[in-house]
C-alpha atoms as a PDB file:
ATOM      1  CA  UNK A   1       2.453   6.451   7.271  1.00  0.00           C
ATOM      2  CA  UNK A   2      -0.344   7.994   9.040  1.00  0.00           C
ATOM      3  CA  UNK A   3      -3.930   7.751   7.524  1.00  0.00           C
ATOM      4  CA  UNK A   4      -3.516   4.184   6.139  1.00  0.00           C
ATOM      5  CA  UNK A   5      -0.866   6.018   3.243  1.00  0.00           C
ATOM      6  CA  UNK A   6       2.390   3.873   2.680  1.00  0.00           C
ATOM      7  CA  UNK A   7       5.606   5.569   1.235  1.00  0.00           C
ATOM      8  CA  UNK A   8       6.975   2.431  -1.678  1.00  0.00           C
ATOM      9  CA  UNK A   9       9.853   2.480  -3.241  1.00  0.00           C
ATOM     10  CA  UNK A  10       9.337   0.411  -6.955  1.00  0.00           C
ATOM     11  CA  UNK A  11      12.445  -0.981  -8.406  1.00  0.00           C
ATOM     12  CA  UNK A  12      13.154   1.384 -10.566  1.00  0.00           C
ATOM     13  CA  UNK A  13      14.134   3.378  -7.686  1.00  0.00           C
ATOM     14  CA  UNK A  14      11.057   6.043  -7.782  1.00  0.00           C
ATOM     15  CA  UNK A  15       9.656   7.165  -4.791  1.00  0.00           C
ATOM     16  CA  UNK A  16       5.706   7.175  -4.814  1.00  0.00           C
ATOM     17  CA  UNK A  17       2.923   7.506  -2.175  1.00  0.00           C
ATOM     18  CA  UNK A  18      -0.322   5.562  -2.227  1.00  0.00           C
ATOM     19  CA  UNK A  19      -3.841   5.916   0.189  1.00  0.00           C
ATOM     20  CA  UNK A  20      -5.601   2.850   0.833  1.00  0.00           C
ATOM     21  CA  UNK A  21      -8.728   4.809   1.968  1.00  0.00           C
ATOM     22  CA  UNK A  22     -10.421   4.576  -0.860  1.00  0.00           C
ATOM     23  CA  UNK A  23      -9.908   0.184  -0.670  1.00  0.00           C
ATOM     24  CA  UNK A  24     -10.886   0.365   3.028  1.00  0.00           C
ATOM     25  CA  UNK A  25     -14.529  -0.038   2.566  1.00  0.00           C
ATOM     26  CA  UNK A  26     -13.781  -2.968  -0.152  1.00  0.00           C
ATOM     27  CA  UNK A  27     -13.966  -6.809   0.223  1.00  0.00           C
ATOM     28  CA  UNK A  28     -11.135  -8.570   2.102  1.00  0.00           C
ATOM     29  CA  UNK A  29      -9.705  -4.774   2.466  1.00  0.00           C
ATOM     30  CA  UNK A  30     -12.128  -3.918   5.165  1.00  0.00           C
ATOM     31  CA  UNK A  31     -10.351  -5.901   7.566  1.00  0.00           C
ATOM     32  CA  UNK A  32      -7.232  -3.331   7.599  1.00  0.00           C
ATOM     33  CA  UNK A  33      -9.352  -0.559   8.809  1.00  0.00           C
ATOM     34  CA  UNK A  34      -7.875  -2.323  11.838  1.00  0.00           C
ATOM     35  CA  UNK A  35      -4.913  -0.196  12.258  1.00  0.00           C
ATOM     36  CA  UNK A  36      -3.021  -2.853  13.916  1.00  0.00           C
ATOM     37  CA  UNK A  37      -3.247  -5.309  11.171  1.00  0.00           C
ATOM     38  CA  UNK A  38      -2.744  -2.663   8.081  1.00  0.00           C
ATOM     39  CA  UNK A  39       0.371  -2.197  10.073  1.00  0.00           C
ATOM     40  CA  UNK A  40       1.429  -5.521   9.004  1.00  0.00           C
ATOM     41  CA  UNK A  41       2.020  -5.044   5.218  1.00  0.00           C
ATOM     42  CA  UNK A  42       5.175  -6.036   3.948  1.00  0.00           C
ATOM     43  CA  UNK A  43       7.166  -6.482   0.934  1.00  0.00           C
ATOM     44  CA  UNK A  44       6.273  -9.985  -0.877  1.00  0.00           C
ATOM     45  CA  UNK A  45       8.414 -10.708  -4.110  1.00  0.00           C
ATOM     46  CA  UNK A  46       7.358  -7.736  -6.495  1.00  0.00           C
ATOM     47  CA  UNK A  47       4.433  -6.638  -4.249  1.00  0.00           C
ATOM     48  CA  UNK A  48       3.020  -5.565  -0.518  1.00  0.00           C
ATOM     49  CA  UNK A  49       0.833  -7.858   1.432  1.00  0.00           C
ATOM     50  CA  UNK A  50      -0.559  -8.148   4.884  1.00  0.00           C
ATOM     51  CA  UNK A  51      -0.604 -10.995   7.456  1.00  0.00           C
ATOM     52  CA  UNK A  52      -3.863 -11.894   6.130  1.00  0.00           C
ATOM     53  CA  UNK A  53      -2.444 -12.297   2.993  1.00  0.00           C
ATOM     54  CA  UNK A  54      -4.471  -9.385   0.737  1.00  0.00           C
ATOM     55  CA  UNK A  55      -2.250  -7.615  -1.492  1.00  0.00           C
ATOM     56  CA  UNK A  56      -1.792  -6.002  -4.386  1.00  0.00           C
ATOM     57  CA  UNK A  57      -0.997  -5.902  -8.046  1.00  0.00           C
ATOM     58  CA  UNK A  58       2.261  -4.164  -8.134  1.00  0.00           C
ATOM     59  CA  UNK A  59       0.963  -1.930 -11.403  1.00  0.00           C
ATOM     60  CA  UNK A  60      -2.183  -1.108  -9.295  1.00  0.00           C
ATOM     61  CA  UNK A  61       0.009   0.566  -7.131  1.00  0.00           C
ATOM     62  CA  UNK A  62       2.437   2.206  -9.082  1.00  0.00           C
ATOM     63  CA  UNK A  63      -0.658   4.132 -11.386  1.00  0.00           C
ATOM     64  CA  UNK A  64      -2.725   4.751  -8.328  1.00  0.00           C
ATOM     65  CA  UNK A  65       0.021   6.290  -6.414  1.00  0.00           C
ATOM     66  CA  UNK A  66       1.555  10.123  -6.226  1.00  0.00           C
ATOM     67  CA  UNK A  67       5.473  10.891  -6.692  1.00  0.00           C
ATOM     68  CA  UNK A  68       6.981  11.556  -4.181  1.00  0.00           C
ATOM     69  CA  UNK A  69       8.585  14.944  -4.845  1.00  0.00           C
ATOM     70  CA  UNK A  70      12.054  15.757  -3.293  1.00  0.00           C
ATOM     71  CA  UNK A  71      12.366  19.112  -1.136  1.00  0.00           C
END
């Protein structure tokens, strides 16, 4: 998604948007503000990670992320 937001699907089948601006001036995060290599992340097991291997804790991103609301 534009703006370094990605659109995840958890598996209980909820639909839920998260922004990694506010991570983008973190530790090993600051090396997605590359827009190439945050367009990298992928699903790993129960999680999203990037080439460089940074990811995430899957609960991190399920509380710090907005429902996606159906139109």
């Amino acid at each position: 998604m534009p703006n370094y937001n990605l659109n995840l699907t958890f598996e209980n089948g909820e639909k839920r948007q998260f922004d990694m601006n506010p991570y983008l001036n973190q530790g090993v995060f600051q090396e997605l503000k590359d827009i190439s290599k945050f367009n990298t992340v992928r699903v790993s097991f129960d999680t999203i990670e990037w080439e460089n291997e940074v990811d995430f804790d899957p609960e991190i991103l399920y509380q710090n992320s907005e429902k996606i609301l159906k139109d």
